[in-house]
Protein backbone atom coordinates (compact mmCIF):
# COMPACT_ATOMS: atom_id res chain seq x y z
CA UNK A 1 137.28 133.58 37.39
CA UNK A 2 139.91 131.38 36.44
CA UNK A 3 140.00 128.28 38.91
CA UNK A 4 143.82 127.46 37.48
CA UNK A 5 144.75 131.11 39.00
CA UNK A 6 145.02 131.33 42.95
CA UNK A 7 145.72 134.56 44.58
CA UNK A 8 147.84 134.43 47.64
CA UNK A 9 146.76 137.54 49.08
CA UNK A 10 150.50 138.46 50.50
CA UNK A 11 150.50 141.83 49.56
CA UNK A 12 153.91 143.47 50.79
CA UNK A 13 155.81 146.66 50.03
CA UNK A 14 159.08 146.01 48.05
CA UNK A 15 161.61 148.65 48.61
CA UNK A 16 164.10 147.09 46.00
CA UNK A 17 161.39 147.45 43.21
CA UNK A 18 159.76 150.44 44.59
CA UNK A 19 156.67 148.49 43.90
CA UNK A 20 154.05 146.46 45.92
CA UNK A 21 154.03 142.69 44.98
CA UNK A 22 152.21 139.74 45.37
CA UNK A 23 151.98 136.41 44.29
CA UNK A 24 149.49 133.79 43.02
CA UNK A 25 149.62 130.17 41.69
CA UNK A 26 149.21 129.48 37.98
CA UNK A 27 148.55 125.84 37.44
CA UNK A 28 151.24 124.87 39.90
CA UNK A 29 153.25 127.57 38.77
CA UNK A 30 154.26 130.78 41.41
CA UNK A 31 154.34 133.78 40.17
CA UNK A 32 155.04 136.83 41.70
CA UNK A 33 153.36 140.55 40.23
CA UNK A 34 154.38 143.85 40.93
CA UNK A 35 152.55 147.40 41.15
CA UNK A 36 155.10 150.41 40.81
CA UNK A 37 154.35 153.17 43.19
CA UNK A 38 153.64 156.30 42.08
CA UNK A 39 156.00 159.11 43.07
CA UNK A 40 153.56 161.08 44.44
CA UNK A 41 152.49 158.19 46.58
CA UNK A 42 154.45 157.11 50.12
CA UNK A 43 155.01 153.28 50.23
CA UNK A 44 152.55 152.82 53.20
CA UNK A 45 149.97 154.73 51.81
CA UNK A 46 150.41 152.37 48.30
CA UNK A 47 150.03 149.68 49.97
CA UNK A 48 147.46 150.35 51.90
CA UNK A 49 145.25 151.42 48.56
CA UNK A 50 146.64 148.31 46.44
CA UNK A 51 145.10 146.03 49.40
CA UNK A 52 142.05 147.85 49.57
CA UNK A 53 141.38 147.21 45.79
CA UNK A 54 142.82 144.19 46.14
CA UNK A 55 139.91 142.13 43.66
CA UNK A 56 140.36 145.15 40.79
CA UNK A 57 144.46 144.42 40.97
CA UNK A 58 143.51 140.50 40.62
CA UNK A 59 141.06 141.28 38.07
CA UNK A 60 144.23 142.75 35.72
CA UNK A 61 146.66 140.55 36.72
CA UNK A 62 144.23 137.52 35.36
CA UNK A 63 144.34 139.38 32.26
CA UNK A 64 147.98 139.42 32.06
CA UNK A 65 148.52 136.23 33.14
CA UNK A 66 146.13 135.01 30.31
CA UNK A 67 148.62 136.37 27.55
CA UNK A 68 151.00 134.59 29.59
CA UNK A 69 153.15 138.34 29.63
CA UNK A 70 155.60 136.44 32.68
CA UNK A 71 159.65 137.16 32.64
CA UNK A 72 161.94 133.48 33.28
CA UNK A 73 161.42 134.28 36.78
CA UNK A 74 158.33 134.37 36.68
CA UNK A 75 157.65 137.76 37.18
CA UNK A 76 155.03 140.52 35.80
CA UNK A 77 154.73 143.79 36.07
CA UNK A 78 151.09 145.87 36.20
CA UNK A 79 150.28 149.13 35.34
CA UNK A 80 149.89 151.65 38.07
CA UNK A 81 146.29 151.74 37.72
CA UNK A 82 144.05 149.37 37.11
CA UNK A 83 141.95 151.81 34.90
CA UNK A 84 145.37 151.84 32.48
C-alpha cells in the first residue's frame, strides 16, 4: 500500500455523473474518482456494491493514480469493474 495515497472513504452517489465517487489524498493532493453505473444497475443498489468492495475499488484506483491518469481537476475515472 502506498502510504502517500489516503482513502477518504466518502463514497456517495453522483447523479450529475451517473457515477459513484470518492475521494482520497495524493501527497497533499485531493482527488476525487468516479465509478460509472451500469445501466442495468439502480443508483442505490451501485452504491451499495461499490462500498461493499470498497478495498478492490482502492486497490485500482492506486493503480491509476500510479500512472498519474488525473484530469486538471483532478479527477479519474475507473472502469466499471474492477476485474476490467
Amino acid at each position: 500500500m502506498n502510504q502517500q495515497l489516503i482513502f477518504n472513504h466518502d463514497f456517495v452517489y453522483s447523479d450529475e455523473q451517473d457515477a459513484v465517487s470518492f475521494s482520497c489524498l495524493l501527497a497533499g493532493l485531493r482527488l476525487t474518482g468516479y465509478i460509472a453505473r451500469p445501466d442495468e444497475v439502480s443508483a442505490d443498489v451501485w452504491l451499495s456494491q461499490v462500498q461493499a468492495a470498497a478495498f478492490d475499488w482502492e486497490d485500482a484506483a492506486e493503480q491509476v493514480l500510479t500512472d498519474e491518469c488525473w484530469n486538471e481537476a483532478g479527477e479519474f475515472w475507473l472502469p466499471t469493474s474492477v476485474n476490467d
